[in-house]
Protein backbone atom coordinates (compact mmCIF):
# COMPACT_ATOMS: atom_id res chain seq x y z
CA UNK A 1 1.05 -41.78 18.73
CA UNK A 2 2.16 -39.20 16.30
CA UNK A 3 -1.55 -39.94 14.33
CA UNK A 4 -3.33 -39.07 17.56
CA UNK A 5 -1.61 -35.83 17.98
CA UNK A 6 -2.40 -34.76 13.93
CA UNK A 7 -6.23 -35.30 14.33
CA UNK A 8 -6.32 -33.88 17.42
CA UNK A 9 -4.52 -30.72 16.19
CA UNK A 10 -6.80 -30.87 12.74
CA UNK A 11 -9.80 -31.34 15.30
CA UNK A 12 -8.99 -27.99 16.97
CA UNK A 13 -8.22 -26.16 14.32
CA UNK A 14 -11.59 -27.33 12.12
CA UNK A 15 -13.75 -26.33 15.54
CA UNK A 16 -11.94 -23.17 15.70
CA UNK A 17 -12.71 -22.35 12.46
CA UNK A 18 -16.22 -23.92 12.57
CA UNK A 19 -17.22 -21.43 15.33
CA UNK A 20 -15.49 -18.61 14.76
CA UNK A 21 -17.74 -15.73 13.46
CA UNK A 22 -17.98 -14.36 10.32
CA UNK A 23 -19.81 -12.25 8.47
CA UNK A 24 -20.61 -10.63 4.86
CA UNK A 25 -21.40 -6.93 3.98
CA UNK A 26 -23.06 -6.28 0.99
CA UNK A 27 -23.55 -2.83 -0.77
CA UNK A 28 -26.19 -1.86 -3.75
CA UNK A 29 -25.95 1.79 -5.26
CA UNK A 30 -28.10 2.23 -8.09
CA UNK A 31 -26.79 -0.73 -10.20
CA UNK A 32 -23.19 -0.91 -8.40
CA UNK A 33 -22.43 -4.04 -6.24
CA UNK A 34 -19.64 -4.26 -3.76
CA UNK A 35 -19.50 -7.38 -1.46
CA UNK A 36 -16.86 -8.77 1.07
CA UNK A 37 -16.62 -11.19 3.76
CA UNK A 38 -14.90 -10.96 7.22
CA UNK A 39 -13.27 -14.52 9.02
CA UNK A 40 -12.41 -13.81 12.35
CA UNK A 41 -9.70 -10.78 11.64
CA UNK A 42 -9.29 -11.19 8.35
CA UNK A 43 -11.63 -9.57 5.53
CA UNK A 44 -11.76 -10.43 1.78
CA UNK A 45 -12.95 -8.25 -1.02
CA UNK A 46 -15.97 -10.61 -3.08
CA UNK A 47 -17.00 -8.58 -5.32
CA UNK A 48 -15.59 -6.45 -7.48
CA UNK A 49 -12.48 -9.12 -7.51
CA UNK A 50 -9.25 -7.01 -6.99
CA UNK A 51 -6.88 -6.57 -9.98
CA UNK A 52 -4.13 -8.40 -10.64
CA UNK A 53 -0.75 -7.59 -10.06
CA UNK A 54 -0.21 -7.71 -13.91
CA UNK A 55 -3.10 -6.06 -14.98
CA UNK A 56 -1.88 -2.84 -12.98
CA UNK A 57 1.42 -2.56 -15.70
CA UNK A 58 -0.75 -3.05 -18.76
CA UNK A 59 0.76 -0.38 -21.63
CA UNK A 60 -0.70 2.37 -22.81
CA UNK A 61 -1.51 0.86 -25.73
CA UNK A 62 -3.49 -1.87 -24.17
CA UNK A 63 -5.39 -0.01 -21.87
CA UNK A 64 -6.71 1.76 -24.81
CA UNK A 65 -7.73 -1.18 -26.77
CA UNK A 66 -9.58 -2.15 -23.65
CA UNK A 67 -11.16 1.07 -22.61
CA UNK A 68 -14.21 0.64 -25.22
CA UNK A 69 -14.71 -3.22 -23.55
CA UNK A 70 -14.76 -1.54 -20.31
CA UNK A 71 -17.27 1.43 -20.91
CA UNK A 72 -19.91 -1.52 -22.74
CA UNK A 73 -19.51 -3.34 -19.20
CA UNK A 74 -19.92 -0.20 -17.26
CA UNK A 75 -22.68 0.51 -18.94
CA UNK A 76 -24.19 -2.81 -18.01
CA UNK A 77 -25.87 -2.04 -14.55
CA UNK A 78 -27.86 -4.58 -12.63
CA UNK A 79 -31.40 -3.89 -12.43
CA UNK A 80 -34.16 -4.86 -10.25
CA UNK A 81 -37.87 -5.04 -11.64
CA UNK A 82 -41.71 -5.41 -10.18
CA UNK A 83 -41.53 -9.41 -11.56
CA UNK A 84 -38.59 -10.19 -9.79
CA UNK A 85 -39.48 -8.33 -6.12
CA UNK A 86 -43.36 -9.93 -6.38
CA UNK A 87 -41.51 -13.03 -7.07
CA UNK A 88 -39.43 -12.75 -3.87
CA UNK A 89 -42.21 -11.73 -1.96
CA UNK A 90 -44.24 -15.03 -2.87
CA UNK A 91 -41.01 -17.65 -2.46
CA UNK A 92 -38.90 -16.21 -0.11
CA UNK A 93 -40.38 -15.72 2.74
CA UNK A 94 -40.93 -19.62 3.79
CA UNK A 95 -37.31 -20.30 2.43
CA UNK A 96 -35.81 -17.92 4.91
CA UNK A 97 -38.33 -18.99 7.68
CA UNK A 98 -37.20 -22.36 7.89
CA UNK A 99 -33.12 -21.17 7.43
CA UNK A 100 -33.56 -18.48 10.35
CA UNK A 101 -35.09 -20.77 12.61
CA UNK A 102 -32.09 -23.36 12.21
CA UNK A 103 -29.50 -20.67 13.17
CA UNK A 104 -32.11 -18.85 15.48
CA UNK A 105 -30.44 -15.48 17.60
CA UNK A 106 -26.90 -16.29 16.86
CA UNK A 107 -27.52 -14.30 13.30
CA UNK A 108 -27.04 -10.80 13.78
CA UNK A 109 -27.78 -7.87 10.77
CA UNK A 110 -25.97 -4.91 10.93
CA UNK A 111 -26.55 -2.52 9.08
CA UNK A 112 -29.73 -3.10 7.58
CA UNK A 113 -30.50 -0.13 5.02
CA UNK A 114 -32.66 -0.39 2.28
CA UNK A 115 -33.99 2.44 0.11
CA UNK A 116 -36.31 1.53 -2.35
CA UNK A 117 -37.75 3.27 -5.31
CA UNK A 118 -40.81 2.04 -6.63
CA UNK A 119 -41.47 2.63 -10.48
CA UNK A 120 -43.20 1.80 -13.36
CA UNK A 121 -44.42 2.06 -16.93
CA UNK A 122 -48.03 1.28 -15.43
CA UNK A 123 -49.26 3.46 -12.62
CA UNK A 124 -51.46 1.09 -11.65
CA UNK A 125 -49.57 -2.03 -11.16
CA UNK A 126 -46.76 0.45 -9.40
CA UNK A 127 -49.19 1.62 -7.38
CA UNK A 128 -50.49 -2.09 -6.08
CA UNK A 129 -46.68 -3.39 -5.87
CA UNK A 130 -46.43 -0.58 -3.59
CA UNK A 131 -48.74 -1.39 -1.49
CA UNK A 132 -47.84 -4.80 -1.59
CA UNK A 133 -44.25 -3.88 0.25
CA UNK A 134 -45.67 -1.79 2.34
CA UNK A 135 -48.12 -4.74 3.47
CA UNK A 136 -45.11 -7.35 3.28
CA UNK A 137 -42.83 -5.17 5.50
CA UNK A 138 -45.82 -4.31 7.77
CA UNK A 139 -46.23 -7.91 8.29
CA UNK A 140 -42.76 -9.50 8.22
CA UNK A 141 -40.16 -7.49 10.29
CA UNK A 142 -42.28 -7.65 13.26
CA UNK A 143 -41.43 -11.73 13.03
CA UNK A 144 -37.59 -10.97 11.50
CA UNK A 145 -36.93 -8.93 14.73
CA UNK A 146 -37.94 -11.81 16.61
CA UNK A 147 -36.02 -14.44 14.39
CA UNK A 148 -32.70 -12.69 14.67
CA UNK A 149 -31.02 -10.20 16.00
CA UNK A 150 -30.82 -6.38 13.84
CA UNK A 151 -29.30 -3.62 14.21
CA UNK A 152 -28.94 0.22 12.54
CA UNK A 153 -32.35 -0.92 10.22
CA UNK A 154 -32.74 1.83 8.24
CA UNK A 155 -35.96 0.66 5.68
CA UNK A 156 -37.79 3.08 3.51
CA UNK A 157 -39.80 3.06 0.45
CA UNK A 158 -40.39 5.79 -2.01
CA UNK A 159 -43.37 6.08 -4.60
CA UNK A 160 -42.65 7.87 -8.19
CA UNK A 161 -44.77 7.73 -10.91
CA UNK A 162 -42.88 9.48 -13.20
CA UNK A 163 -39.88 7.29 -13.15
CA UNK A 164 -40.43 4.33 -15.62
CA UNK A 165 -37.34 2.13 -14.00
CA UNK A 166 -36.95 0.93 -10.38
CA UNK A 167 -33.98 1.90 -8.31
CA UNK A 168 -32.40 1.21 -5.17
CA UNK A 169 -29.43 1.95 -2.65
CA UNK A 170 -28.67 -0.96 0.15
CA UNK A 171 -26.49 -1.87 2.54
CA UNK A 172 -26.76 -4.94 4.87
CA UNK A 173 -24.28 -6.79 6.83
CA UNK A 174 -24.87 -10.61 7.96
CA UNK A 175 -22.92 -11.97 10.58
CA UNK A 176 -22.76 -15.61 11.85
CA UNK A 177 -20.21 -18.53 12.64
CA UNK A 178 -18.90 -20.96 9.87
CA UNK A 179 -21.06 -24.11 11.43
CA UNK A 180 -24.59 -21.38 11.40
CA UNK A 181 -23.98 -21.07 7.65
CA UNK A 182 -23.35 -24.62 6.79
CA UNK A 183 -26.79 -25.13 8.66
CA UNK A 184 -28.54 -22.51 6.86
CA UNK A 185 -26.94 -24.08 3.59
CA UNK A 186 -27.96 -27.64 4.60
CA UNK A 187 -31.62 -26.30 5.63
CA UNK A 188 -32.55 -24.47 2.72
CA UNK A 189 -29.17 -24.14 0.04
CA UNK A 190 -31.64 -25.94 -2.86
CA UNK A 191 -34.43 -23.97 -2.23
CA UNK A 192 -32.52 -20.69 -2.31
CA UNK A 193 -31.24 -21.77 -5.68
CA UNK A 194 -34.51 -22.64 -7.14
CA UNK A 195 -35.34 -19.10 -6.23
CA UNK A 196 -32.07 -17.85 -7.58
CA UNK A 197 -32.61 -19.40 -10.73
CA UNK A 198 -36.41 -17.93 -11.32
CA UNK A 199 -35.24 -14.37 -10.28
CA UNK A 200 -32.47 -14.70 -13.18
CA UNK A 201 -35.11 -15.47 -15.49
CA UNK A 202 -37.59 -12.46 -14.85
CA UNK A 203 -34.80 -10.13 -15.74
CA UNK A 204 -34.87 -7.17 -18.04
CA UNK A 205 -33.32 -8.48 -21.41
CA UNK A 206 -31.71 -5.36 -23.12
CA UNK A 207 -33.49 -4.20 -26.13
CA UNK A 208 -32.07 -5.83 -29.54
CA UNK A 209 -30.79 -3.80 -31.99
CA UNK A 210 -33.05 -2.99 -34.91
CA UNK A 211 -31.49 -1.03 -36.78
CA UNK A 212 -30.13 -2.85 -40.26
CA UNK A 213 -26.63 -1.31 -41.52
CA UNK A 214 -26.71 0.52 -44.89
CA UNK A 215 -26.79 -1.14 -48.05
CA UNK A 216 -23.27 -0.87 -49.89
CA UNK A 217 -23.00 2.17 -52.35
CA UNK A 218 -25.95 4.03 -49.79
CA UNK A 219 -25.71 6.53 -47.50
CA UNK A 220 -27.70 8.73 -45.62
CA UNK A 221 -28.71 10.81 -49.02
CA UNK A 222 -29.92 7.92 -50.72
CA UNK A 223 -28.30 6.02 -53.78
CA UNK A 224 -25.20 7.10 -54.43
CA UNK A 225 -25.02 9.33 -57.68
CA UNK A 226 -28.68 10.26 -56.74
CA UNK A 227 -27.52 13.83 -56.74
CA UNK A 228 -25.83 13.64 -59.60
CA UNK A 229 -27.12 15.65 -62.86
């Protein structure tokens, strides 16, 4: 008897959970991410990861000797290029047709804001990947309004030629319930992964370092004793 009450509490409490909704809000400011999820009342912080309790009492002495680790990671800033968004254009869009159908108007987006600027080295091929968003927006949130449910859309695109990098500021919120995502994950979680994977690998590499160290008893004059009589 006392089995039969267990999975029958453990049932409720997994189709609580399982439909109780959710959702994650994701911001993008010019390299910066911040992410974090929301379960019912509760909200988590995903990304950055907050700081642990014993990192907040580090020394002095430590911080220091970790300050020049943290300025090389600030520096690092995650960057978007004209490979990786034609890319996306070509893969995703059947991915996420057959993952919003599964989950149909029970996904909602709010907010969805998306400022994109589109640069170049080439005017030309910024000029046609323009015009390629333009067409793909044109063309697909006419069928993503009717797919789900958005709110607060806020989508614009900006043309600069004399920028050489592309840059962008987002912010878009997802909500749905626990069983929508595992559906969504079930539907399309390899594909999505595939495309995951490809994006990574049309990212900027950082130039290399070409600059060879001076030979020992050189500097900047020349040979040392070169100015010597």
């Amino acid at each position: 008897m006392i089995w039969i009450v267990i999975l029958a509490v453990l049932g409720l409490i997994l189709g609580v959970a399982l439909f109780t909704p959710g959702g994650i809000r994701l911001q993008y400011d010019r390299g910066e991410i911040k992410a974090w999820a929301r379960f019912g009342p509760m909200r988590f912080s995903l990304y950055p990861r907050p700081e642990k309790p014993e990192e907040k009492i580090l020394n002095k002495a430590e911080e220091q000797q970790k300050a020049p680790k943290k300025k090389a990671e600030q520096g690092k800033k995650l960057r978007v290029n004209g490979d990786q968004i034609l890319y996306s254009l070509e893969t995703l869009p059947p991915i996420l047709g057959r993952a919003l159908r599964r989950v149909g108007r029970r996904l909602r987006i709010a907010p969805l804001k998306v400022h994109l600027l589109v640069a170049g080295t080439d005017p030309a091929d910024t000029a046609q990947l323009y015009g390629r968003l333009e067409a793909a927006l044109a063309a697909g949130l006419p069928r993503l309004h009717q797919l789900v449910k958005i709110r607060e859309q806020d989508i614009q695109l900006f043309l600069d030629f004399q920028e050489t990098a592309m840059d962008c500021i987002a912010d878009v919120g997802v909500s749905l319930r626990l069983w929508d995502v595992l559906a969504v994950v079930l539907c399309a979680g390899g594909s999505l992964l595939k495309w995951f994977m490809g994006f990574r690998k049309l990212a900027d590499r950082p130039p290399e370092n070409t600059e060879k160290p001076p030979k020992s008893g050189e500097n900047k004059q020349g040979p040392a004793g070169a100015g010597a009589a």
